[in-house]
PDB file of N, CA and C in Angstrom:
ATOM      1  N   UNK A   1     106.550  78.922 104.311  1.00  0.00           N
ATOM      2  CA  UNK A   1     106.050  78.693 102.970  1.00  0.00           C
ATOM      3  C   UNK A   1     105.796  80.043 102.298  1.00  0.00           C
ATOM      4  N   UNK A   2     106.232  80.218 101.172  1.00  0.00           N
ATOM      5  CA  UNK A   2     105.925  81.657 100.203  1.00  0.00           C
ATOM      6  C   UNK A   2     104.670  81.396  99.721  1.00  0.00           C
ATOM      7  N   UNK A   3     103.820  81.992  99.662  1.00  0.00           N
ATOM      8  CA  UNK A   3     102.537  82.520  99.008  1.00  0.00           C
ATOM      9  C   UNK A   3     102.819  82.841  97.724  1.00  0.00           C
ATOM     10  N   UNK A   4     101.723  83.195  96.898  1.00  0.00           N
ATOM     11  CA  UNK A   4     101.998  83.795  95.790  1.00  0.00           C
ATOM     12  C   UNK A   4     101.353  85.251  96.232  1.00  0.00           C
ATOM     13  N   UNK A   5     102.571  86.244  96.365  1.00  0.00           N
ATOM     14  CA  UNK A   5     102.783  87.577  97.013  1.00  0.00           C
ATOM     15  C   UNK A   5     101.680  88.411  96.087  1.00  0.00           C
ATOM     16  N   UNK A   6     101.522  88.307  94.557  1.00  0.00           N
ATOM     17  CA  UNK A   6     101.083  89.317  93.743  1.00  0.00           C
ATOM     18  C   UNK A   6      99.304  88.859  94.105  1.00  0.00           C
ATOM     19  N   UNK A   7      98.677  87.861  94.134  1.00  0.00           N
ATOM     20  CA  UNK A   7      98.104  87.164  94.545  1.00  0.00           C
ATOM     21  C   UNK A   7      97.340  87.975  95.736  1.00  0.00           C
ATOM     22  N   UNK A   8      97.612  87.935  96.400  1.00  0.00           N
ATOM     23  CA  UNK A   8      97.506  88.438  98.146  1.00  0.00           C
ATOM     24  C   UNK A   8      97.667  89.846  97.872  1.00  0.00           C
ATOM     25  N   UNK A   9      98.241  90.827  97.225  1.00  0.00           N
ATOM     26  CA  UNK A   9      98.274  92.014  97.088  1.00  0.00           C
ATOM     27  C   UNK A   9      96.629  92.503  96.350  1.00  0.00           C
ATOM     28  N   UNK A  10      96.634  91.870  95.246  1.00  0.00           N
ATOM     29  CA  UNK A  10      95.355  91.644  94.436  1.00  0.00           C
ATOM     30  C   UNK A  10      93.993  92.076  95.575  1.00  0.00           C
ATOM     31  N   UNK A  11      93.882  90.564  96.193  1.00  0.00           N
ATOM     32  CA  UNK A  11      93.072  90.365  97.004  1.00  0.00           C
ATOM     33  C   UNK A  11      92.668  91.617  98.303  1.00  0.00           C
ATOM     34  N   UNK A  12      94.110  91.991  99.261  1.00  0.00           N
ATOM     35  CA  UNK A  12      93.684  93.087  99.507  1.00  0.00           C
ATOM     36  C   UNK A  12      93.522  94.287  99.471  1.00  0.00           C
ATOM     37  N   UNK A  13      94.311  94.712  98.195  1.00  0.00           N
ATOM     38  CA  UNK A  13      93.459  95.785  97.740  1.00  0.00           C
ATOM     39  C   UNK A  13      92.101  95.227  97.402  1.00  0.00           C
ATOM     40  N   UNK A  14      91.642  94.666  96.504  1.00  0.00           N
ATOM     41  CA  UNK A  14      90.001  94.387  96.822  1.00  0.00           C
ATOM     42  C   UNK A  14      89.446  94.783  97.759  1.00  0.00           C
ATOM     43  N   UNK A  15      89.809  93.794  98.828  1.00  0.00           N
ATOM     44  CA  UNK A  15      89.049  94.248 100.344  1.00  0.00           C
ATOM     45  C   UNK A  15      89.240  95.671 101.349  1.00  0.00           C
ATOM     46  N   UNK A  16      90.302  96.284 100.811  1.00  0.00           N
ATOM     47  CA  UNK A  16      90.377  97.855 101.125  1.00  0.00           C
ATOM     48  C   UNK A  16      89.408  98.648 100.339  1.00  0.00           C
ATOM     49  N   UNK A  17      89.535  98.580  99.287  1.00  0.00           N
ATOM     50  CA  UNK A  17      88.069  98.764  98.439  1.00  0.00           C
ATOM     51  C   UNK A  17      86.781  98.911  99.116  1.00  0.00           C
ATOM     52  N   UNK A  18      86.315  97.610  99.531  1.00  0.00           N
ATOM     53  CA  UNK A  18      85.389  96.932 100.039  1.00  0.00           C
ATOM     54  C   UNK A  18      85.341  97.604 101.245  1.00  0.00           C
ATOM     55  N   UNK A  19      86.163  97.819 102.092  1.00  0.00           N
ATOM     56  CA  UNK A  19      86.175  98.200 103.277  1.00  0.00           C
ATOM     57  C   UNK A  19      86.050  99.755 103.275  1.00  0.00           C
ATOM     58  N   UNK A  20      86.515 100.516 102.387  1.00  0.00           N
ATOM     59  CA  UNK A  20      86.517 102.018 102.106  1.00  0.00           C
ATOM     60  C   UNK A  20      85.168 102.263 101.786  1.00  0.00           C
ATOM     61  N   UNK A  21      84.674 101.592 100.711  1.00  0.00           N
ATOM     62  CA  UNK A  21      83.056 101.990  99.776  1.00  0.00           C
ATOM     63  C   UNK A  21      81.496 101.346 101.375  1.00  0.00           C
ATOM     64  N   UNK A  22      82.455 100.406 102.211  1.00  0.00           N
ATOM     65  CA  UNK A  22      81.189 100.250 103.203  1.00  0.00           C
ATOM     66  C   UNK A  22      81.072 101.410 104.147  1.00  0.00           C
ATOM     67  N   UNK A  23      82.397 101.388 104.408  1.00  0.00           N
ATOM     68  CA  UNK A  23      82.706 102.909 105.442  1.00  0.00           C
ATOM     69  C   UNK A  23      82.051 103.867 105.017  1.00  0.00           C
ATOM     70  N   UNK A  24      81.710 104.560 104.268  1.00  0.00           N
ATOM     71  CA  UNK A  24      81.308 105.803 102.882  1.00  0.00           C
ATOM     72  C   UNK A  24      80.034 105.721 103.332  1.00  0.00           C
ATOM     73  N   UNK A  25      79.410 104.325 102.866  1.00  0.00           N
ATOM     74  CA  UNK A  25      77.784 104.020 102.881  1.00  0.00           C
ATOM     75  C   UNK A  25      77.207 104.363 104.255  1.00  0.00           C
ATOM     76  N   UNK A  26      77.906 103.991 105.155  1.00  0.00           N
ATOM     77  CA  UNK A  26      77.091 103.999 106.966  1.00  0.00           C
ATOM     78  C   UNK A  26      76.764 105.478 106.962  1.00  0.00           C
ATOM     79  N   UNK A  27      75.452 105.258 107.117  1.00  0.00           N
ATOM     80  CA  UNK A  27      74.519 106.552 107.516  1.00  0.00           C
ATOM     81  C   UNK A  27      74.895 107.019 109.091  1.00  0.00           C
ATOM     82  N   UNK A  28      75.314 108.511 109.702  1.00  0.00           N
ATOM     83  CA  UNK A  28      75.108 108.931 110.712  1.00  0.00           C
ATOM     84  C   UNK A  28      74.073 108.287 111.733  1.00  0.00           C
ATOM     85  N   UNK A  29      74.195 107.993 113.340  1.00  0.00           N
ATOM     86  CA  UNK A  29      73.195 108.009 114.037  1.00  0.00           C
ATOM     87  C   UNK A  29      73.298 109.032 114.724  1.00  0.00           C
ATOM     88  N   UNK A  30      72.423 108.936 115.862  1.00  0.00           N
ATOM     89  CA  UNK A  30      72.040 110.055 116.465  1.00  0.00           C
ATOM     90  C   UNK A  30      73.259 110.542 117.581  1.00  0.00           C
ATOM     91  N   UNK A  31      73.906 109.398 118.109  1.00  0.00           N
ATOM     92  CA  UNK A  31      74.714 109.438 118.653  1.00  0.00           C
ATOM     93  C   UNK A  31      76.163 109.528 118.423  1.00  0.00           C
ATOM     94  N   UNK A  32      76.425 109.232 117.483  1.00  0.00           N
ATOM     95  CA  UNK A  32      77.871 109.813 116.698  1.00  0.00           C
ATOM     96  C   UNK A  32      78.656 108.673 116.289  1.00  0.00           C
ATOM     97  N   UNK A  33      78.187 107.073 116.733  1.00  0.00           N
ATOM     98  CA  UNK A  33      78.874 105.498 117.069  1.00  0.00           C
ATOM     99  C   UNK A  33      79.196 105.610 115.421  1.00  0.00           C
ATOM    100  N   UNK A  34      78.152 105.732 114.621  1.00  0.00           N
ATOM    101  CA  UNK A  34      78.351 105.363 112.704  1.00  0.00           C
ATOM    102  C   UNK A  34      79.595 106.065 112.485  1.00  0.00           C
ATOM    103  N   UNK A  35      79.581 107.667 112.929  1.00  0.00           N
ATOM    104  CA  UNK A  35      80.126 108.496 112.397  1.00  0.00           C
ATOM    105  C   UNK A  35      82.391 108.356 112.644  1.00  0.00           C
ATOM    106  N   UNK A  36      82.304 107.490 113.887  1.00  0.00           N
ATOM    107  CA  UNK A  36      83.247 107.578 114.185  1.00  0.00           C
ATOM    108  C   UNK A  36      83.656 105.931 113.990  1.00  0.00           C
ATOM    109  N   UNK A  37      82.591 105.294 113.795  1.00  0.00           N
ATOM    110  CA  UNK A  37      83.500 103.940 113.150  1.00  0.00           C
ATOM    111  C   UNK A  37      83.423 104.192 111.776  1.00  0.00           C
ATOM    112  N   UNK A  38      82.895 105.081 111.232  1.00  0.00           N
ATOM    113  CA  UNK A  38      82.731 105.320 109.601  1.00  0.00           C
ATOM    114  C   UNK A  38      84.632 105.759 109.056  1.00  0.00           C
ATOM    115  N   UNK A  39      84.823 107.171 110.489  1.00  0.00           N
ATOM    116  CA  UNK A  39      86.074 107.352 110.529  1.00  0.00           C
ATOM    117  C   UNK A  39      87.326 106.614 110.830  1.00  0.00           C
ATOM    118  N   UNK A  40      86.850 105.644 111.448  1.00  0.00           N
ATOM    119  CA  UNK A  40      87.832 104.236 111.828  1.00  0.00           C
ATOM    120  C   UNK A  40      88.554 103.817 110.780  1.00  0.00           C
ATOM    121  N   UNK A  41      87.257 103.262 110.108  1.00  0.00           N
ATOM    122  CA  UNK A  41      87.593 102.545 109.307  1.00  0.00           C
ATOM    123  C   UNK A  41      88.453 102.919 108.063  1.00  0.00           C
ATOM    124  N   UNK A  42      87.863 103.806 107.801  1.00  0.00           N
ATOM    125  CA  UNK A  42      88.704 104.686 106.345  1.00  0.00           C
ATOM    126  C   UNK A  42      89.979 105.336 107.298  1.00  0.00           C
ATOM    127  N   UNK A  43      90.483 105.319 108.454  1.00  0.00           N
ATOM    128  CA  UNK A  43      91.570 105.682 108.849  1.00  0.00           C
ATOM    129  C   UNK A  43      92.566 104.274 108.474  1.00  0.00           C
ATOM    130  N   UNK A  44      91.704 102.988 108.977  1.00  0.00           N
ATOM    131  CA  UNK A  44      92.571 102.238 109.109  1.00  0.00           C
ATOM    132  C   UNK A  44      92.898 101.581 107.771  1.00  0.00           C
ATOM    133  N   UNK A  45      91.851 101.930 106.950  1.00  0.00           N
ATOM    134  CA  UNK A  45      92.225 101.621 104.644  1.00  0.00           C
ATOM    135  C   UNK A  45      93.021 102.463 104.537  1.00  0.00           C
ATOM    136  N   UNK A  46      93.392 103.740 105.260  1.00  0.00           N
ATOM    137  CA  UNK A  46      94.360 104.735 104.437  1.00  0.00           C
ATOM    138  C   UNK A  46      96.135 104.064 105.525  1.00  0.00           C
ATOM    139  N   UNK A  47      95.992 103.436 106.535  1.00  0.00           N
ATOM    140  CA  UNK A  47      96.874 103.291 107.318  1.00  0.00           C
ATOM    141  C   UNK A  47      97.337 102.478 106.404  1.00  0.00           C
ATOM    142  N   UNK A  48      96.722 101.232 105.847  1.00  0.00           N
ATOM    143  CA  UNK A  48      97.096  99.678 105.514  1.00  0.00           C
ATOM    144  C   UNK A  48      97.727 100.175 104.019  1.00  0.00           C
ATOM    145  N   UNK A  49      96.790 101.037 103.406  1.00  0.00           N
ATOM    146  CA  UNK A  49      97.528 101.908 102.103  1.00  0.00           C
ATOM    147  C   UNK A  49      99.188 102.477 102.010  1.00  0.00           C
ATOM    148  N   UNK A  50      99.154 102.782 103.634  1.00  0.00           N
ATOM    149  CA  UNK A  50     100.567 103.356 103.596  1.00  0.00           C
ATOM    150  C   UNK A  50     101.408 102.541 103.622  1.00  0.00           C
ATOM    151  N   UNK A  51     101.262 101.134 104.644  1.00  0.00           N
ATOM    152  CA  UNK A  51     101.743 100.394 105.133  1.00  0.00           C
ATOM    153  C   UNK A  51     102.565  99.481 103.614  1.00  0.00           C
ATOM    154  N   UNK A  52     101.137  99.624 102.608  1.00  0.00           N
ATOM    155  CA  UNK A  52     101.670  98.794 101.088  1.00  0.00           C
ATOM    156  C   UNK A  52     102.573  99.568 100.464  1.00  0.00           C
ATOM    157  N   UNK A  53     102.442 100.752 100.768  1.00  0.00           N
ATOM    158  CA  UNK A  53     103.130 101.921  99.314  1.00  0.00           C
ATOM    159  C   UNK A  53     104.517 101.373 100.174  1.00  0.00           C
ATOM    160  N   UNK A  54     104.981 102.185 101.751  1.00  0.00           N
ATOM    161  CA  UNK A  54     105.943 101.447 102.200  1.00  0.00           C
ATOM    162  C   UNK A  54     106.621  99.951 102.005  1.00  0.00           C
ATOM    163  N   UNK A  55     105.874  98.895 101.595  1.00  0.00           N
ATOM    164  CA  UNK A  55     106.400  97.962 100.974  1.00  0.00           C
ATOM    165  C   UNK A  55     106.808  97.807  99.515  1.00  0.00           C
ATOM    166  N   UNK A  56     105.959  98.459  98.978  1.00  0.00           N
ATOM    167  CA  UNK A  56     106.435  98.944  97.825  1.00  0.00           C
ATOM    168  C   UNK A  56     107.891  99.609  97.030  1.00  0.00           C
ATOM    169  N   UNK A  57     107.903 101.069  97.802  1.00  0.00           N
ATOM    170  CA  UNK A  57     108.663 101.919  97.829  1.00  0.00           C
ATOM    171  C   UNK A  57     110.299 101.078  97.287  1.00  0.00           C
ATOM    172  N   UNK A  58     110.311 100.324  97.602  1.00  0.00           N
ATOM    173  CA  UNK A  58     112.356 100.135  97.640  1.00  0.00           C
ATOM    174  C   UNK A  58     112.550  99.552  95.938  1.00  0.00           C
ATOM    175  N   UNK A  59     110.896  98.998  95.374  1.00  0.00           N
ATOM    176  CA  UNK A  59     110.979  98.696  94.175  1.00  0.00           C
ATOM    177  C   UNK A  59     111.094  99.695  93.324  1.00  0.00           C
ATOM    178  N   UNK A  60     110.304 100.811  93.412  1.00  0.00           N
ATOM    179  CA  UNK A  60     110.836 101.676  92.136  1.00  0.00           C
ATOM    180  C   UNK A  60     112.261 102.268  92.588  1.00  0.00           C
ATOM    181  N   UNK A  61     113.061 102.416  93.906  1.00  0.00           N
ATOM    182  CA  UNK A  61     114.105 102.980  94.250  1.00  0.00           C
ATOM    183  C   UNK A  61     115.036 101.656  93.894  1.00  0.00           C
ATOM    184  N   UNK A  62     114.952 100.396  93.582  1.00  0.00           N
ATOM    185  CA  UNK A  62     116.270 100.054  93.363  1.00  0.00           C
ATOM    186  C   UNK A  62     116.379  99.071  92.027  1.00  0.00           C
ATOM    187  N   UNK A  63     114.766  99.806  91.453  1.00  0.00           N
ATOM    188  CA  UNK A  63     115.105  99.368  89.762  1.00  0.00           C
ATOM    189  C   UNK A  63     116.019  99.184  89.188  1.00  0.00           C
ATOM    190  N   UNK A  64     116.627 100.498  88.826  1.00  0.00           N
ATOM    191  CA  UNK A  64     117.947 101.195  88.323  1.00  0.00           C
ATOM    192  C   UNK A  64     119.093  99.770  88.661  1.00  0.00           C
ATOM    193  N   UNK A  65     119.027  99.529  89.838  1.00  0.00           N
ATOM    194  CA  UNK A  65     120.319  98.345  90.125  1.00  0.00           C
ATOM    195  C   UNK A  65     119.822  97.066  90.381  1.00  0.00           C
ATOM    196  N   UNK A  66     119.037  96.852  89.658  1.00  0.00           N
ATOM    197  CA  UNK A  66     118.382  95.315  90.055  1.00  0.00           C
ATOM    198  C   UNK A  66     119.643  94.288  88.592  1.00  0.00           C
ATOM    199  N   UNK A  67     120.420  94.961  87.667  1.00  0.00           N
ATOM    200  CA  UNK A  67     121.076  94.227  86.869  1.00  0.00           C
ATOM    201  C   UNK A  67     122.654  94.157  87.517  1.00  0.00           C
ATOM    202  N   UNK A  68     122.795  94.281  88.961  1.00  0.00           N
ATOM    203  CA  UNK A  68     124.482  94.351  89.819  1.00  0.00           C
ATOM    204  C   UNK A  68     124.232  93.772  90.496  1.00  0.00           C
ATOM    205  N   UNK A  69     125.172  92.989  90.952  1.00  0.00           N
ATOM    206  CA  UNK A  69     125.103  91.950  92.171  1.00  0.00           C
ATOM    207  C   UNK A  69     124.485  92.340  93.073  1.00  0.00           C
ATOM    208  N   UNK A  70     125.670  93.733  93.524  1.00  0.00           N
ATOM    209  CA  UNK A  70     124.950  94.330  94.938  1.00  0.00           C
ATOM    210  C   UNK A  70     123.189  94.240  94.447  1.00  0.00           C
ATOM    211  N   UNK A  71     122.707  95.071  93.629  1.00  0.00           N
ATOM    212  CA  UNK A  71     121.203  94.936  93.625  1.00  0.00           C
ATOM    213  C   UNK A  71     120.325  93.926  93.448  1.00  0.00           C
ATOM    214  N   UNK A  72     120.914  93.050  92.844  1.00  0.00           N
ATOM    215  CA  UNK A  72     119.825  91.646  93.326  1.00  0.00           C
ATOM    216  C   UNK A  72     119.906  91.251  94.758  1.00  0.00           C
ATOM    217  N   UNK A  73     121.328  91.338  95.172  1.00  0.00           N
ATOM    218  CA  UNK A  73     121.272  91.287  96.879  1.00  0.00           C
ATOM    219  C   UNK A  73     120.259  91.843  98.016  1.00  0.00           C
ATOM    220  N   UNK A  74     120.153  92.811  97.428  1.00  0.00           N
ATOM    221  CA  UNK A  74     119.557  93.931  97.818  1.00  0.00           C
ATOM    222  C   UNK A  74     117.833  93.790  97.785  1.00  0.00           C
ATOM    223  N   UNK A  75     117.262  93.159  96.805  1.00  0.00           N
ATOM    224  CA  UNK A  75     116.519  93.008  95.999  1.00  0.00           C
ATOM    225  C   UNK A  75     115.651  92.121  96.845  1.00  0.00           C
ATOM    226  N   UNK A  76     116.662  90.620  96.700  1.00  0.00           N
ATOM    227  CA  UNK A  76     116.238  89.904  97.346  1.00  0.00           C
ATOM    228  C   UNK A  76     115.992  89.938  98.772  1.00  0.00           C
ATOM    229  N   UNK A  77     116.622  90.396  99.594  1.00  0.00           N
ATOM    230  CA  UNK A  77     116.377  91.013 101.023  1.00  0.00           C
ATOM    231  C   UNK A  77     114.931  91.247 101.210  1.00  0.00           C
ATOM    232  N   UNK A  78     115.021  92.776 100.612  1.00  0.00           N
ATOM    233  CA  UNK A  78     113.641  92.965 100.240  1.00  0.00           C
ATOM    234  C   UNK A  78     112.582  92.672 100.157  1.00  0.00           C
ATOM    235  N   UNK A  79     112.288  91.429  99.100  1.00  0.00           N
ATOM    236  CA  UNK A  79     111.138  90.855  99.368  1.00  0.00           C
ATOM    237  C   UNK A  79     111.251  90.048  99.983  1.00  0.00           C
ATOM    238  N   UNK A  80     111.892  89.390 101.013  1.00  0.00           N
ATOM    239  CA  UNK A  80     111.764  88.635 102.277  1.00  0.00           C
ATOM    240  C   UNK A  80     111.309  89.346 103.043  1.00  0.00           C
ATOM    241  N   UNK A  81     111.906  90.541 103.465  1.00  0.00           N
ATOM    242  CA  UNK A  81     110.997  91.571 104.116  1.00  0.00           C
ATOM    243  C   UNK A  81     109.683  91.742 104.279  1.00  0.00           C
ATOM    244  N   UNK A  82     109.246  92.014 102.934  1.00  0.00           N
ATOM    245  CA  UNK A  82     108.092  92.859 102.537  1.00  0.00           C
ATOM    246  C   UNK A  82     106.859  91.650 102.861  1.00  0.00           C
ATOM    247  N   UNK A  83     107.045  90.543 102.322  1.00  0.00           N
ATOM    248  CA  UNK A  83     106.318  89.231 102.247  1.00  0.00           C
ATOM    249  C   UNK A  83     105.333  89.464 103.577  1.00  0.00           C
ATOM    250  N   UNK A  84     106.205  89.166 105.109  1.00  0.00           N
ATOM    251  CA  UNK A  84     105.034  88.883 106.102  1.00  0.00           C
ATOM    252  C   UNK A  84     104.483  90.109 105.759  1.00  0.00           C
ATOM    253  N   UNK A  85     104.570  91.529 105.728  1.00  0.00           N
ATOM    254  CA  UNK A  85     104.015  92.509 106.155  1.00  0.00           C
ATOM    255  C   UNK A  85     102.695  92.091 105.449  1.00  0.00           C
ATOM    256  N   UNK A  86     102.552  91.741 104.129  1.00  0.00           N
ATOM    257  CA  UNK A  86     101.601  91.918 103.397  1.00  0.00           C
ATOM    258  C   UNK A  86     100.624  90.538 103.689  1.00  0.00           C
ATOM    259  N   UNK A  87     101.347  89.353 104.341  1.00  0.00           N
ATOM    260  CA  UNK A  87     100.755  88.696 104.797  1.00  0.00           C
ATOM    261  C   UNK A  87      99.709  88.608 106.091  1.00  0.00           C
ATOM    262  N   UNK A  88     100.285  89.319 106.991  1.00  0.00           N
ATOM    263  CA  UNK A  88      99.954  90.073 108.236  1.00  0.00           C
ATOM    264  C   UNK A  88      98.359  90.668 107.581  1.00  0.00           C
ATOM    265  N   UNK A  89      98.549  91.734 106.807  1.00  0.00           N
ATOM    266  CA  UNK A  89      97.542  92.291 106.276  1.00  0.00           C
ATOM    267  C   UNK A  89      96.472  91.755 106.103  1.00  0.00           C
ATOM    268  N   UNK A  90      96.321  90.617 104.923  1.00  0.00           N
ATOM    269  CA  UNK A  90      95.882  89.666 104.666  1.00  0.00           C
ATOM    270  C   UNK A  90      95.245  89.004 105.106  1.00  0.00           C
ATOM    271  N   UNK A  91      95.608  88.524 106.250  1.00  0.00           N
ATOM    272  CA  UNK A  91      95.116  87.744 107.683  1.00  0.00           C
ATOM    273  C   UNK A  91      93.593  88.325 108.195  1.00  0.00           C
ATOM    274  N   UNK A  92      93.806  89.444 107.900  1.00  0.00           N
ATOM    275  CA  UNK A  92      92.418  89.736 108.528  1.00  0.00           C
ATOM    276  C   UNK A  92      91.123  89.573 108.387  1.00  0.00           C
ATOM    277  N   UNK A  93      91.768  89.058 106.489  1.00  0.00           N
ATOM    278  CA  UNK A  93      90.682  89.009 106.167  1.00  0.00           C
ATOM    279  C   UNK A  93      90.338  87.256 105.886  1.00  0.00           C
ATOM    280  N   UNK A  94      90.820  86.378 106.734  1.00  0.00           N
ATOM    281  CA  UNK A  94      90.633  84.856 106.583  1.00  0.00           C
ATOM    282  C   UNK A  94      89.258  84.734 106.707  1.00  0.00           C
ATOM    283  N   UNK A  95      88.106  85.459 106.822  1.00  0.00           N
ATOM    284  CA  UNK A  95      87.011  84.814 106.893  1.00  0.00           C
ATOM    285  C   UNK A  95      86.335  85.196 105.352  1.00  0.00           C
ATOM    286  N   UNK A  96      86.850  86.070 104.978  1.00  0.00           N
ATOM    287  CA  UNK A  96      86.077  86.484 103.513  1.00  0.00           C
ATOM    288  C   UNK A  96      86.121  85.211 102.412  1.00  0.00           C
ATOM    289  N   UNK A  97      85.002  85.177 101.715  1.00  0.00           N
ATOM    290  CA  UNK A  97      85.460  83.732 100.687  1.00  0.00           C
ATOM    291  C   UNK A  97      86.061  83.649  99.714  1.00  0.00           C
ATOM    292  N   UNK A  98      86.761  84.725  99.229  1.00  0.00           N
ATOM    293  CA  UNK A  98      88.418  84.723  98.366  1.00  0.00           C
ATOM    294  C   UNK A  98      89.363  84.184  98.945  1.00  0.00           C
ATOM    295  N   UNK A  99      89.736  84.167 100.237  1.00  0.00           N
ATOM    296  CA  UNK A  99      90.926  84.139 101.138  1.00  0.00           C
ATOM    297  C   UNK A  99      91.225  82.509 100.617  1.00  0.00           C
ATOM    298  N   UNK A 100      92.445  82.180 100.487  1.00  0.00           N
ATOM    299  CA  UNK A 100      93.350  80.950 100.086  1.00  0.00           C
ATOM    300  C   UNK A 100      93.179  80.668 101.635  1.00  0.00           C
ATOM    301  N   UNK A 101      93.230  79.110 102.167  1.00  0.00           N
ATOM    302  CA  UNK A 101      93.417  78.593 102.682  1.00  0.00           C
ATOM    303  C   UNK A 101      95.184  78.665 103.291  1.00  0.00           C
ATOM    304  N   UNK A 102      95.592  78.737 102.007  1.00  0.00           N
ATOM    305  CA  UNK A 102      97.225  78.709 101.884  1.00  0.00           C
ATOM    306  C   UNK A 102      97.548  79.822 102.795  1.00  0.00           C
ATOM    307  N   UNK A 103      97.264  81.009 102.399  1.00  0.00           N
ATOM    308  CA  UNK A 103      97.445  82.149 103.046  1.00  0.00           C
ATOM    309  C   UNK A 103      98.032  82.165 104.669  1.00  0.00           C
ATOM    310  N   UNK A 104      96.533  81.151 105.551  1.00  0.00           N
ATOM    311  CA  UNK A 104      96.510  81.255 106.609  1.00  0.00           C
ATOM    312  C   UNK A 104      98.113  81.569 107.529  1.00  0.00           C
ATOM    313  N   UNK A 105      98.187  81.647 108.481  1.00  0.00           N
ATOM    314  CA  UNK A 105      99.589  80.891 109.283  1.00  0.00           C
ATOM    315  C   UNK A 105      99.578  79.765 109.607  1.00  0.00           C
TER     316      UNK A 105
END
């Protein structure tokens, strides 16, 4: 079943947001546990960041030919591709109370 892709993009950027600005907030402890899930976390918002731009990416590169056969071919591929990745993503966040039901697997 297709999702509505723009939808789900929306949403987690939100929660990368969310997940970046909590990371930020955690105060140091004495022992270093805050400091290095503080770093976790904003490792793993900048990972999931890359992971989107990479899904991204083939759209501004095959603008230009999205009006030729070959490039709607092409096109379309594409976002078959791109779809689970961003769904995958998504997933993680099934307990938050934005999350579509639909979404799920």
């Amino acid at each position: 079943m297709r999702h509505d892709f723009d939808a789900m993009v929306v949403f987690l950027k939100a929660r990368l947001r969310e997940d970046e600005n909590a990371a930020k907030a955690l105060k140091p402890s004495k022992n270093g546990d805050m400091a290095r899930l503080r770093d976790r976390v904003l490792s793993d918002v900048e990972a999931k960041r890359g992971l989107m731009e990479w899904v991204f990416a083939p759209q501004w590169e095959l603008g230009k030919w999205e009006h030729t056969f070959a490039g709607s071919v092409v096109i379309k591929q594409w976002m078959a591709f791109r779809q689970p990745v961003i769904e995958q993503l998504v997933a993680a966040y099934a307990d938050h109370p934005d999350f579509h039901p639909e979404w799920g697997h």
